[in-house]
PDB file of N, CA and C in Angstrom:
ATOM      1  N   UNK A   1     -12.141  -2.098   1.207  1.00  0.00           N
ATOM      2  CA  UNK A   1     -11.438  -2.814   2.249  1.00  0.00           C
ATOM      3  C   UNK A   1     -12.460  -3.349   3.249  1.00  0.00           C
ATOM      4  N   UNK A   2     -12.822  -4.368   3.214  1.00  0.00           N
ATOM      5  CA  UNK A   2     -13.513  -5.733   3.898  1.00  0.00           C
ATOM      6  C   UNK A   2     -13.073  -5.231   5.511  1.00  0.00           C
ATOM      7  N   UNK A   3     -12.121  -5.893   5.581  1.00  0.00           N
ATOM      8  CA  UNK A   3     -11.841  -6.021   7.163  1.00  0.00           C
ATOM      9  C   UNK A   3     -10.660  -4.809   7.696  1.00  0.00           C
ATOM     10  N   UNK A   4     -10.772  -3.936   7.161  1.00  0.00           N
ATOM     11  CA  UNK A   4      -9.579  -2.572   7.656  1.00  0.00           C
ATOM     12  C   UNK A   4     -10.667  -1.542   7.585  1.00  0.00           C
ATOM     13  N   UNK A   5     -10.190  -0.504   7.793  1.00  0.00           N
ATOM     14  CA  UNK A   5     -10.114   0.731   8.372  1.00  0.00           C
ATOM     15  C   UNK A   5      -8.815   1.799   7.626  1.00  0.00           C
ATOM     16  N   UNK A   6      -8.939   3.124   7.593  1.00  0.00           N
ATOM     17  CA  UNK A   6      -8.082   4.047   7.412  1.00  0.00           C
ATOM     18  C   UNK A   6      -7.003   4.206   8.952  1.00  0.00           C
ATOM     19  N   UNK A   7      -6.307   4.353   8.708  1.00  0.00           N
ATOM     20  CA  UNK A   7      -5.302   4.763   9.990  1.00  0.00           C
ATOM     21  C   UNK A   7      -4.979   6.607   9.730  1.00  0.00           C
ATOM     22  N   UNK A   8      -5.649   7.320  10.244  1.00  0.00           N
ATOM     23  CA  UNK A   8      -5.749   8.886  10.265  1.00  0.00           C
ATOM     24  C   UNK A   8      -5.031   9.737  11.178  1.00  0.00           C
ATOM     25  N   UNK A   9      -4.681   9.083  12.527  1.00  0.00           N
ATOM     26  CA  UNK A   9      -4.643   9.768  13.719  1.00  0.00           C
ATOM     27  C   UNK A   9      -2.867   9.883  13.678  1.00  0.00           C
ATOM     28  N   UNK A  10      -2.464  11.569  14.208  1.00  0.00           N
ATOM     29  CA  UNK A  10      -1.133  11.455  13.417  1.00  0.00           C
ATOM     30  C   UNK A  10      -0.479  10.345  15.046  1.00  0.00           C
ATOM     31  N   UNK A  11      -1.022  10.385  16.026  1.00  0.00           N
ATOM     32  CA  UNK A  11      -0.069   9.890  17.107  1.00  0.00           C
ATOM     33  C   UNK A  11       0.125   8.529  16.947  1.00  0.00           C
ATOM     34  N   UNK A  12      -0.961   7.918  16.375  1.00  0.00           N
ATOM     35  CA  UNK A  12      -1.187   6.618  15.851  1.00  0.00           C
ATOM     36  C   UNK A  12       0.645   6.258  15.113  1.00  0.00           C
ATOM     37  N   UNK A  13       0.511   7.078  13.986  1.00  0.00           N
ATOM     38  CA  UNK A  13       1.453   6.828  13.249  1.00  0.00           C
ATOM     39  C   UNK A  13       2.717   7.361  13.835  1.00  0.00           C
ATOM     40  N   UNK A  14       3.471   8.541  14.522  1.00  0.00           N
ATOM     41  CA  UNK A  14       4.470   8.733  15.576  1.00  0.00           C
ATOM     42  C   UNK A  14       4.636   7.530  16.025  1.00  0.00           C
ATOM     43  N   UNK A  15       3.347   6.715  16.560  1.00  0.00           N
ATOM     44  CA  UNK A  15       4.343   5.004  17.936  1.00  0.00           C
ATOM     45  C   UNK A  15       4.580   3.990  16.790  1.00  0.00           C
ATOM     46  N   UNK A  16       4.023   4.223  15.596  1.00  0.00           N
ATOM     47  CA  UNK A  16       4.314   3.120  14.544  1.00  0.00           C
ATOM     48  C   UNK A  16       6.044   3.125  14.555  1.00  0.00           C
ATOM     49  N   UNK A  17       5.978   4.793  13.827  1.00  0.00           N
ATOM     50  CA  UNK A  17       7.582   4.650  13.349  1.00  0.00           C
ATOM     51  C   UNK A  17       8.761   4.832  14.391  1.00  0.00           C
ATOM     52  N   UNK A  18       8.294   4.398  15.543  1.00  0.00           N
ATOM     53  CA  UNK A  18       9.062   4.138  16.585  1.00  0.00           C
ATOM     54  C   UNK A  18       9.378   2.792  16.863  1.00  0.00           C
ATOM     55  N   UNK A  19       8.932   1.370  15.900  1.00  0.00           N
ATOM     56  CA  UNK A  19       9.053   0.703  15.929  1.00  0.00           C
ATOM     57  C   UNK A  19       9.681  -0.139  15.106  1.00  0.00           C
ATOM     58  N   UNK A  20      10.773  -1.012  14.816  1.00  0.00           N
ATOM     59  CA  UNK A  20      11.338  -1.604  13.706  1.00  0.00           C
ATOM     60  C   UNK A  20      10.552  -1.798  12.840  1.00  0.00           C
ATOM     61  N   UNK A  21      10.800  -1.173  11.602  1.00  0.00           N
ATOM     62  CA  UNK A  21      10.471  -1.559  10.028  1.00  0.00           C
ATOM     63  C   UNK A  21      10.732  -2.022   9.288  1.00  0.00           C
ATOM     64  N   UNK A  22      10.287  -2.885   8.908  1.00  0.00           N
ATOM     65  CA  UNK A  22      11.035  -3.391   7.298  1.00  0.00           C
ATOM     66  C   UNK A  22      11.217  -2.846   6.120  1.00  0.00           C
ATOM     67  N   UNK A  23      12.211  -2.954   5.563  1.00  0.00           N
ATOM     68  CA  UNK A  23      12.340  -2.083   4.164  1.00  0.00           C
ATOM     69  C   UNK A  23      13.018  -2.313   3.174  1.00  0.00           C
ATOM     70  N   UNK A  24      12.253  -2.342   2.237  1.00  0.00           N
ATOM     71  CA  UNK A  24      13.141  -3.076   0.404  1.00  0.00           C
ATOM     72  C   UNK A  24      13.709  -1.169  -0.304  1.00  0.00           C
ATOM     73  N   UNK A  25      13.807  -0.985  -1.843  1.00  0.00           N
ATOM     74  CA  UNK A  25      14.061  -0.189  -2.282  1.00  0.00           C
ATOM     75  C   UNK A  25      12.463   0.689  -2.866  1.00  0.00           C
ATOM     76  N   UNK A  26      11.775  -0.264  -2.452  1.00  0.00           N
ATOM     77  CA  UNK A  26      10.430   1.022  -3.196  1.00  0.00           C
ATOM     78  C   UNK A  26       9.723   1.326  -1.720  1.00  0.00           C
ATOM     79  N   UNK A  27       9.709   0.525  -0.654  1.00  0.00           N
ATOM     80  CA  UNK A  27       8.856   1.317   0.635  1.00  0.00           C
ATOM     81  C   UNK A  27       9.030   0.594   1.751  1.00  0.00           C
ATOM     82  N   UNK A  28       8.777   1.081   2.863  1.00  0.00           N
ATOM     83  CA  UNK A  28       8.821   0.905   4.032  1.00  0.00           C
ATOM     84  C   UNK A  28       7.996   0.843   5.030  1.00  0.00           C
ATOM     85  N   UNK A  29       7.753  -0.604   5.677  1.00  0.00           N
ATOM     86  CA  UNK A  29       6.593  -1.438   6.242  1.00  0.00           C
ATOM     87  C   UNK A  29       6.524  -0.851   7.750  1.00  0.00           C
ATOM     88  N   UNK A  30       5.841  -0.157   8.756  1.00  0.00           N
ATOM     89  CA  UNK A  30       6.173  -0.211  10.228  1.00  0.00           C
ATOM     90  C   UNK A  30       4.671  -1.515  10.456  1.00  0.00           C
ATOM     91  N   UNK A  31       4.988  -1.869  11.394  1.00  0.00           N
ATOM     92  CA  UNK A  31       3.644  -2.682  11.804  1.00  0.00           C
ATOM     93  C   UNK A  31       3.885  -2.607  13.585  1.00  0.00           C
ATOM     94  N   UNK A  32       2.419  -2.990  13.755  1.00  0.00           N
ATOM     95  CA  UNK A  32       2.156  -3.303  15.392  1.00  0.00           C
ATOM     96  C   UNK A  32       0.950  -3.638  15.659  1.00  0.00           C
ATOM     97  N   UNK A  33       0.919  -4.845  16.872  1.00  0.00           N
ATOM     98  CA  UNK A  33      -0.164  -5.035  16.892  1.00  0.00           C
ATOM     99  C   UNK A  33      -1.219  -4.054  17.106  1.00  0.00           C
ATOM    100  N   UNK A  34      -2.778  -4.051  17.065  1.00  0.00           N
ATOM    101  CA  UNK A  34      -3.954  -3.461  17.785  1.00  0.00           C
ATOM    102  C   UNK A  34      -4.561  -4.418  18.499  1.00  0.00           C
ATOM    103  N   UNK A  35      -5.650  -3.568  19.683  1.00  0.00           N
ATOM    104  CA  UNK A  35      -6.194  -3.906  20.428  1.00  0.00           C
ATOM    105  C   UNK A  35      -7.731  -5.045  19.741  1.00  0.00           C
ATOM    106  N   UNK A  36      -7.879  -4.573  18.167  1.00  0.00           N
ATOM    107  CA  UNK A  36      -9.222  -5.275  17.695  1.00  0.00           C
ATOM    108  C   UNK A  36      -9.036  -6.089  16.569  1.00  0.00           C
ATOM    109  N   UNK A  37      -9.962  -6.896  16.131  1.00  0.00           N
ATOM    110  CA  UNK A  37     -10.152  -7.809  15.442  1.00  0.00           C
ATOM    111  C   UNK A  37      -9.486  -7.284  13.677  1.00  0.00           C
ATOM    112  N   UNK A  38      -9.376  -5.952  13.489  1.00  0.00           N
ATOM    113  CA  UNK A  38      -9.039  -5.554  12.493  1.00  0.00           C
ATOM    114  C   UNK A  38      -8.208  -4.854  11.921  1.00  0.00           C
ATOM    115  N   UNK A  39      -7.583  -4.593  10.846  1.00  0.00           N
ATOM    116  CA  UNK A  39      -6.642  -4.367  10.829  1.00  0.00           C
ATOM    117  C   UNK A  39      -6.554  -2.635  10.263  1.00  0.00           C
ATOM    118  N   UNK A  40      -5.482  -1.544  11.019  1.00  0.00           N
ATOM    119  CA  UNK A  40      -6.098  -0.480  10.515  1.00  0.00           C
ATOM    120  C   UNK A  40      -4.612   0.276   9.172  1.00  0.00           C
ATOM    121  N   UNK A  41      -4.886   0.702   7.722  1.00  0.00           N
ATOM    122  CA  UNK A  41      -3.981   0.740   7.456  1.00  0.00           C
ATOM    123  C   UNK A  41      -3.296   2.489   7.051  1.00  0.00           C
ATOM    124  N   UNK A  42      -2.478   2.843   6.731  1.00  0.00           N
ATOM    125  CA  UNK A  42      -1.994   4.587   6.744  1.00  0.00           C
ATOM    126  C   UNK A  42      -0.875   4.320   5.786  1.00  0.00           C
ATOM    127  N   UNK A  43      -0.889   5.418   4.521  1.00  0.00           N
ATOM    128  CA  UNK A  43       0.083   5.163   3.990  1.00  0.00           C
ATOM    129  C   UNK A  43       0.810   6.722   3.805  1.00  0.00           C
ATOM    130  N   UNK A  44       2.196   6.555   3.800  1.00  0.00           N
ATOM    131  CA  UNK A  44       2.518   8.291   3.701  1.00  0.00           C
ATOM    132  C   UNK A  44       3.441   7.883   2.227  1.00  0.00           C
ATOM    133  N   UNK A  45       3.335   9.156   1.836  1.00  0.00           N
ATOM    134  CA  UNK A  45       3.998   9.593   0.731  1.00  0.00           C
ATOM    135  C   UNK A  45       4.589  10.818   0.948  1.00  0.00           C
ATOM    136  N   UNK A  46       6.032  11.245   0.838  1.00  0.00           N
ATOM    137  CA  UNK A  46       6.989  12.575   1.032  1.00  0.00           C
ATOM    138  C   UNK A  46       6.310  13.685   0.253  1.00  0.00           C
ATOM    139  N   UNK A  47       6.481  15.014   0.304  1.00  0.00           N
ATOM    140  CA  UNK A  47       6.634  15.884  -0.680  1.00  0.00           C
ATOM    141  C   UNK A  47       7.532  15.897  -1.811  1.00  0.00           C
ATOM    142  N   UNK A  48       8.940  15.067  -1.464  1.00  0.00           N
ATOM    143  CA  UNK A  48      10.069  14.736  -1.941  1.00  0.00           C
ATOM    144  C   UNK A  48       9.164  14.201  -3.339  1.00  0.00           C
ATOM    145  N   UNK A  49       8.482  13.223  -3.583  1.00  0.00           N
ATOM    146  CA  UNK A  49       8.561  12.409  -4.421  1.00  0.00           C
ATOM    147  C   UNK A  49       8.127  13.130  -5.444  1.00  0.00           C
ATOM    148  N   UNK A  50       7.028  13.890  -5.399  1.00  0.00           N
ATOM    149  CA  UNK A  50       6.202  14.910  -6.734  1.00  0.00           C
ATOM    150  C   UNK A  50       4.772  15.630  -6.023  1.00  0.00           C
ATOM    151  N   UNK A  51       4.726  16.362  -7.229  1.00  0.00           N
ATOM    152  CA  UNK A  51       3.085  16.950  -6.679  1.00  0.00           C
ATOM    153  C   UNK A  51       2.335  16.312  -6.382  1.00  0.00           C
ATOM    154  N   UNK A  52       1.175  17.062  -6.061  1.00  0.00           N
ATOM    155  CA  UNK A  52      -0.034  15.887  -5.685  1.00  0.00           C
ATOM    156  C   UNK A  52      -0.132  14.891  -6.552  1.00  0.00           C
ATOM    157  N   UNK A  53      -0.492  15.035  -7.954  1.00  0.00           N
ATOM    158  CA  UNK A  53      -1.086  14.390  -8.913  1.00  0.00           C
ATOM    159  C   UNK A  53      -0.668  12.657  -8.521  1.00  0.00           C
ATOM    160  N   UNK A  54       1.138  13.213  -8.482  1.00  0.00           N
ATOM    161  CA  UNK A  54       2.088  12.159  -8.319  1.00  0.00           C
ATOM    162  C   UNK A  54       2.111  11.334  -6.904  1.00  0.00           C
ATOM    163  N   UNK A  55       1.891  11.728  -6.218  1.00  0.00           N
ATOM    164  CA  UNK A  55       1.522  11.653  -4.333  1.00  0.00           C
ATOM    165  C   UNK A  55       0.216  10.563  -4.498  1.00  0.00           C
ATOM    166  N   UNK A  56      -0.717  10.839  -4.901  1.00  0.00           N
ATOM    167  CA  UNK A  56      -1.936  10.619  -4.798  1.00  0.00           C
ATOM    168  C   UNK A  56      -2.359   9.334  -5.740  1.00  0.00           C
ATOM    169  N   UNK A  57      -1.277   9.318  -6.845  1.00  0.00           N
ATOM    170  CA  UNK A  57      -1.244   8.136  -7.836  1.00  0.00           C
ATOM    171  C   UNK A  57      -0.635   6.738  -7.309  1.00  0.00           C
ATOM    172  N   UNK A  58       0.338   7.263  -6.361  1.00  0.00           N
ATOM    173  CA  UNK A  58       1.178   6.166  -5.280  1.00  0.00           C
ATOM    174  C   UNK A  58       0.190   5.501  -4.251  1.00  0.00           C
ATOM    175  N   UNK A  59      -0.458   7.000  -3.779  1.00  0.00           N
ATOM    176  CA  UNK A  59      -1.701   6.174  -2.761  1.00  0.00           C
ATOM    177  C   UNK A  59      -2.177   5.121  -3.343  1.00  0.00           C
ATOM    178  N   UNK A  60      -3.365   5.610  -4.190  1.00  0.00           N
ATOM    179  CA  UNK A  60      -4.126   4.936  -4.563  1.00  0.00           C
ATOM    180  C   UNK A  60      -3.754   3.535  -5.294  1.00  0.00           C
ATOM    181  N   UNK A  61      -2.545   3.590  -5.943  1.00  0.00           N
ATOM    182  CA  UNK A  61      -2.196   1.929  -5.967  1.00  0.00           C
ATOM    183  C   UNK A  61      -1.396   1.368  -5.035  1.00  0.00           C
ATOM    184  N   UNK A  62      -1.050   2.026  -4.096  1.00  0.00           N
ATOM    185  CA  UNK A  62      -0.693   1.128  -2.597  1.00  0.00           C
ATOM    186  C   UNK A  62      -1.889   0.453  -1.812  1.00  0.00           C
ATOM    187  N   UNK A  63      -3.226   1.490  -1.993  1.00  0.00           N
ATOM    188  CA  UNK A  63      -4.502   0.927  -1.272  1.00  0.00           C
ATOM    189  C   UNK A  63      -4.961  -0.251  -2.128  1.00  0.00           C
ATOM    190  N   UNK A  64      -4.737   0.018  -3.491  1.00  0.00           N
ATOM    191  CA  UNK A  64      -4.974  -0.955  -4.530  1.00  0.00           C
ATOM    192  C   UNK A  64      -4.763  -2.295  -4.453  1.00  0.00           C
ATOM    193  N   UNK A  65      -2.975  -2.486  -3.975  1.00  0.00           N
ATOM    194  CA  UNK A  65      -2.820  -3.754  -3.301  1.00  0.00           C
ATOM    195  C   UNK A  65      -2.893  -4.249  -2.303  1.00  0.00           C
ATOM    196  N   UNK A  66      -2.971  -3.467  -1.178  1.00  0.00           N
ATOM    197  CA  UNK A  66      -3.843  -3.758  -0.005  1.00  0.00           C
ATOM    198  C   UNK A  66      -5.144  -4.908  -0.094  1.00  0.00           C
ATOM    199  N   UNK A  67      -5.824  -3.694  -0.836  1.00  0.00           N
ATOM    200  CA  UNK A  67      -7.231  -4.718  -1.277  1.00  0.00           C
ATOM    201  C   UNK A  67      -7.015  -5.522  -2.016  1.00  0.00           C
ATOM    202  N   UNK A  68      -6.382  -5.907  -2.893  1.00  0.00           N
ATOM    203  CA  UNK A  68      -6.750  -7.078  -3.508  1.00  0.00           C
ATOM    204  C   UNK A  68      -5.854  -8.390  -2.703  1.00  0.00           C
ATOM    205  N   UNK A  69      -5.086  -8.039  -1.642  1.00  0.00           N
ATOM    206  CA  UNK A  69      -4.655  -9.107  -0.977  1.00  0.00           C
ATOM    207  C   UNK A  69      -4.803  -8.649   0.328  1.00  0.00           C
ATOM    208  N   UNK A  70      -5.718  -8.361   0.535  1.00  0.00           N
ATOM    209  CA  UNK A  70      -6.310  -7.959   2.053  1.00  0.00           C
ATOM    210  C   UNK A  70      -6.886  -9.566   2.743  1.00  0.00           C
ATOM    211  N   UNK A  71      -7.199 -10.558   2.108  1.00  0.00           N
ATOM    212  CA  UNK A  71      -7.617 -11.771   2.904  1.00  0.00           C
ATOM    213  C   UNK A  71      -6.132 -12.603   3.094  1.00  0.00           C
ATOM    214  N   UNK A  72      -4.877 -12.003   2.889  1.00  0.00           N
ATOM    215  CA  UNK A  72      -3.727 -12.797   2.930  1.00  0.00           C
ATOM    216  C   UNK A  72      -3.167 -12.102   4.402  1.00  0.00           C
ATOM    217  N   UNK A  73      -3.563 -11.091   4.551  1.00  0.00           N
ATOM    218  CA  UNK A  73      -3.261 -10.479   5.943  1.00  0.00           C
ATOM    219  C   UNK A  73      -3.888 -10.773   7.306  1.00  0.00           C
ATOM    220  N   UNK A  74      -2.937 -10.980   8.031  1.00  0.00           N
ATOM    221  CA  UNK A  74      -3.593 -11.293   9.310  1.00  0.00           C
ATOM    222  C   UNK A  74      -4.114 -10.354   9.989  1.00  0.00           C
ATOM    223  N   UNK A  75      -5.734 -10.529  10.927  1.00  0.00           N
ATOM    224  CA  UNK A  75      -6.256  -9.496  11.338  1.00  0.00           C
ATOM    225  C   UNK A  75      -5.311  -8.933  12.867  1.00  0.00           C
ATOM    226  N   UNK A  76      -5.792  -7.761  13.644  1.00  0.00           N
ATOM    227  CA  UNK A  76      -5.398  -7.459  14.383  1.00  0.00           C
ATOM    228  C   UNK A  76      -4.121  -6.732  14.332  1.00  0.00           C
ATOM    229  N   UNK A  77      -4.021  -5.734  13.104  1.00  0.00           N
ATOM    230  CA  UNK A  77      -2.392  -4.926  13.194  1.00  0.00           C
ATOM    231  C   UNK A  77      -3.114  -3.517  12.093  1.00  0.00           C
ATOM    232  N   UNK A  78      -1.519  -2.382  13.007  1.00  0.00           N
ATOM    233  CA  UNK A  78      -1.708  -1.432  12.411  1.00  0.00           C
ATOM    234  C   UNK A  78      -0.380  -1.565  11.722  1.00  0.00           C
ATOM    235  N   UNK A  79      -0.967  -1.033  10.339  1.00  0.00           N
ATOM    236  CA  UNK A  79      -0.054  -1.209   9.294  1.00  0.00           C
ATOM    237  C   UNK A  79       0.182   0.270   8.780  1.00  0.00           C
ATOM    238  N   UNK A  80       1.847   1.242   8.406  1.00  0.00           N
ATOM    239  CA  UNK A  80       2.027   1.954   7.961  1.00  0.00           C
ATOM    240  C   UNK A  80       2.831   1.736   6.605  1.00  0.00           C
ATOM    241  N   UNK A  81       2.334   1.953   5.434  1.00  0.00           N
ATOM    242  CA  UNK A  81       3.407   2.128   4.757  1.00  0.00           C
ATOM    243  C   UNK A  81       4.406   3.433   3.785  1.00  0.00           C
ATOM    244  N   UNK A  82       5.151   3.508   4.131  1.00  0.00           N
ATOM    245  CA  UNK A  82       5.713   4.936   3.777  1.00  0.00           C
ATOM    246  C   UNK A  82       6.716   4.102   2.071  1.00  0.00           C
ATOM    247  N   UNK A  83       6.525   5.174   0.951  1.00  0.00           N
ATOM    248  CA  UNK A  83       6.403   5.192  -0.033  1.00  0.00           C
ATOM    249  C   UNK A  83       7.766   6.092  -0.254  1.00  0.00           C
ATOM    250  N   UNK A  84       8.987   4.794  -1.564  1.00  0.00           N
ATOM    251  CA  UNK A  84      10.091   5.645  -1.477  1.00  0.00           C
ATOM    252  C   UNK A  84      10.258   6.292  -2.961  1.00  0.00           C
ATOM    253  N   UNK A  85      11.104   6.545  -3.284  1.00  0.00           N
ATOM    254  CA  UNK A  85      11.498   7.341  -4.522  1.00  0.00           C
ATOM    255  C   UNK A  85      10.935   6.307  -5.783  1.00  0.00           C
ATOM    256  N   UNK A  86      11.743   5.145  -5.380  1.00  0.00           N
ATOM    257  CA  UNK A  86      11.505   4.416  -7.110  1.00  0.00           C
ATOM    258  C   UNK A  86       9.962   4.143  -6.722  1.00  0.00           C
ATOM    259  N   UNK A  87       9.595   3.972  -5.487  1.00  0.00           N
ATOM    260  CA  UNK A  87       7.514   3.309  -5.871  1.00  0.00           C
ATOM    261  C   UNK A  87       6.958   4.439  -6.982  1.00  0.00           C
ATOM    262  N   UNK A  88       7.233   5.262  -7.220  1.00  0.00           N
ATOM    263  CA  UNK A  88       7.019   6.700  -7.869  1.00  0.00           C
ATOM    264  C   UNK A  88       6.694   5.923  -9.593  1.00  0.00           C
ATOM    265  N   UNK A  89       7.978   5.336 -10.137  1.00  0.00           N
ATOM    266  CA  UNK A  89       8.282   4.854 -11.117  1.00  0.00           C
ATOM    267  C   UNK A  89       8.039   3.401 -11.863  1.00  0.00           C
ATOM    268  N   UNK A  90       7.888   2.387 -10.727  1.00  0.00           N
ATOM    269  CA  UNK A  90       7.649   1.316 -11.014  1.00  0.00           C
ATOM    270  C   UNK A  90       6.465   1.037 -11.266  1.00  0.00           C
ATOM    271  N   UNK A  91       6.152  -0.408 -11.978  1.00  0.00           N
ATOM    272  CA  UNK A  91       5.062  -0.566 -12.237  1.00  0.00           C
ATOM    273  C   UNK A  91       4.405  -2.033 -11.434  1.00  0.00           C
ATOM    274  N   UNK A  92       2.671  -1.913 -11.611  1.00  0.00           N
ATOM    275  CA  UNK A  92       2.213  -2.296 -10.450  1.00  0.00           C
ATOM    276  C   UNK A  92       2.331  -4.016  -9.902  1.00  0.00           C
ATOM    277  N   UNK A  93       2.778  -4.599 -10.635  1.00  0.00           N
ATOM    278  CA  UNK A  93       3.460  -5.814 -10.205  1.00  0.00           C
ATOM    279  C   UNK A  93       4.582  -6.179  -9.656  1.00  0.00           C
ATOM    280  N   UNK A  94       5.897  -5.273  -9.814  1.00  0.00           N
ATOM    281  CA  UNK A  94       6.816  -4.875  -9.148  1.00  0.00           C
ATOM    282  C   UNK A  94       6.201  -4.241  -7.169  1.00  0.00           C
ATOM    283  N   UNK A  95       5.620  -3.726  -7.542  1.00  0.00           N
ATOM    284  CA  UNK A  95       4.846  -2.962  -6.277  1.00  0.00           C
ATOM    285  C   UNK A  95       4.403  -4.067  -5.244  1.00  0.00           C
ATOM    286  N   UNK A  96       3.432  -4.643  -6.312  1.00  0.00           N
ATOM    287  CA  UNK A  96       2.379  -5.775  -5.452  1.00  0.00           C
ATOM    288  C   UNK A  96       3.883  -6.702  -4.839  1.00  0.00           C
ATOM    289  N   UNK A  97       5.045  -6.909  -5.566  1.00  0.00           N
ATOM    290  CA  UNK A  97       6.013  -8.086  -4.940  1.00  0.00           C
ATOM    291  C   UNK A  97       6.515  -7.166  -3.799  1.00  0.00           C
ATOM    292  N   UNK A  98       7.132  -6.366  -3.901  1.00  0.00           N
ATOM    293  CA  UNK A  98       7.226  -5.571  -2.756  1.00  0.00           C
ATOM    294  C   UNK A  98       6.804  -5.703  -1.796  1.00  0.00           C
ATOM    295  N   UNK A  99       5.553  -4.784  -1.542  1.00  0.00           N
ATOM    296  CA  UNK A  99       4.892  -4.934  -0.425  1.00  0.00           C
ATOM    297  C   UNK A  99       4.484  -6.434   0.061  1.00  0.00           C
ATOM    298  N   UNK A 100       4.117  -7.255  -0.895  1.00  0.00           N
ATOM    299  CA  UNK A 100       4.592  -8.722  -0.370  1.00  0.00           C
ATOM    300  C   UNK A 100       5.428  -9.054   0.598  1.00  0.00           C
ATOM    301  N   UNK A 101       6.549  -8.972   0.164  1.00  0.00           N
ATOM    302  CA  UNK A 101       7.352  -9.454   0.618  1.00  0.00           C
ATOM    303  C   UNK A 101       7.889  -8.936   1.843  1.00  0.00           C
ATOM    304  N   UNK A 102       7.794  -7.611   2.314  1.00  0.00           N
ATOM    305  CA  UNK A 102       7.395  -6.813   3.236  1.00  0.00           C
ATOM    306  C   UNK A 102       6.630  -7.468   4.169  1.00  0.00           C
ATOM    307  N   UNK A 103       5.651  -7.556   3.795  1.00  0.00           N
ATOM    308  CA  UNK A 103       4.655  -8.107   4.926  1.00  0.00           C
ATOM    309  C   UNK A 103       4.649  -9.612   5.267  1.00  0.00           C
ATOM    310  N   UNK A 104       5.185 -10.418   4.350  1.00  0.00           N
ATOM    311  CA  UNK A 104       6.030 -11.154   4.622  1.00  0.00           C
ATOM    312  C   UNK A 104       6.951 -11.002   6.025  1.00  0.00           C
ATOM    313  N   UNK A 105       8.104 -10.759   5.453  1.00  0.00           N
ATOM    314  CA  UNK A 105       9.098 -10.217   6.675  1.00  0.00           C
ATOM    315  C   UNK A 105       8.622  -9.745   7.931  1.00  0.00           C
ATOM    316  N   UNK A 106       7.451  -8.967   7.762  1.00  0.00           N
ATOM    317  CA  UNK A 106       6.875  -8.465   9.549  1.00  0.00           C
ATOM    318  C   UNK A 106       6.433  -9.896   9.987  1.00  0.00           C
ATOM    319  N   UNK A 107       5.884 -10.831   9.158  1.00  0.00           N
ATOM    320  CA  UNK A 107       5.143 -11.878   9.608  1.00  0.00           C
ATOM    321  C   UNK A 107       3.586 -11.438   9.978  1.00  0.00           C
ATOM    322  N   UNK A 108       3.099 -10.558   9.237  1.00  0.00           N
ATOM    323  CA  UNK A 108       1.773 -10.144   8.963  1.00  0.00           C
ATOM    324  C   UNK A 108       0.985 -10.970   8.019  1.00  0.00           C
ATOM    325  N   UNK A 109       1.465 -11.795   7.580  1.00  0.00           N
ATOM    326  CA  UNK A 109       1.069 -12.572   5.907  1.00  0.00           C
ATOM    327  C   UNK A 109       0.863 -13.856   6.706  1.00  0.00           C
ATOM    328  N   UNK A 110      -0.604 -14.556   6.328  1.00  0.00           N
ATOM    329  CA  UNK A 110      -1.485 -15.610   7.140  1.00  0.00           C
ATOM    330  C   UNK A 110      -0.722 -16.861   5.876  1.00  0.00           C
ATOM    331  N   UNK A 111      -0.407 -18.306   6.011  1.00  0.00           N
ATOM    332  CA  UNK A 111      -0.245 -18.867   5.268  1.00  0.00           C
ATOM    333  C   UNK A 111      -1.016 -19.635   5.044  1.00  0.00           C
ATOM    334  N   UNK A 112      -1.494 -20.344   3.665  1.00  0.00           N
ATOM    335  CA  UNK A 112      -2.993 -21.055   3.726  1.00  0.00           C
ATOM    336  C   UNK A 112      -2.201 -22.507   3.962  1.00  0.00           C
TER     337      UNK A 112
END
């Protein structure tokens, strides 16, 4: 990730989800601006969904599409995304439209 950062800090994420989110059937977008040029991102996954193995397989292709459409995002926002039952199951083009379209809807998505 070029121009982001991890989002770690739990208070960080508390004022996120205090803020309207957007949300399809595989996950759920909070956004808000930041104070800097970049954008910082945090993704949660439930216990609900599966063990680690399963937890950790969601991460890593949520960060997955992050990065590969990280220059379609506009700088200056903290981005949470929380991960629902079916992201568990689907596969990763289904995903990538998702979160699209998501970030879309916040109006986080730069148009060329």
């Amino acid at each position: 990730m070029k121009f982001s950062s991890a989002l770690k800090l739990n208070h960080i994420f508390q004022r996120l989800y205090h803020t309207g989110g957007q949300a399809n059937s595989y996950l759920v977008l909070y956004t808000k601006r930041n104070r800097t040029d970049t954008n910082r991102v945090g993704i949660t996954v439930s216990k609900k969904l599966g063990h680690a193995v399963v937890r950790n397989r969601v991460r890593r292709r949520l960060r997955e599409v992050y990065r590969l459409n990280e220059a379609s995002f506009a700088p200056g926002w903290d981005i949470v995304v929380v991960a629902r039952t079916k992201a568990v199951h689907t596969d990763f083009a289904t995903l990538t439209k998702a979160y699209l379209q998501l970030a879309e809807k916040a109006g986080i998505l730069v148009t060329p």
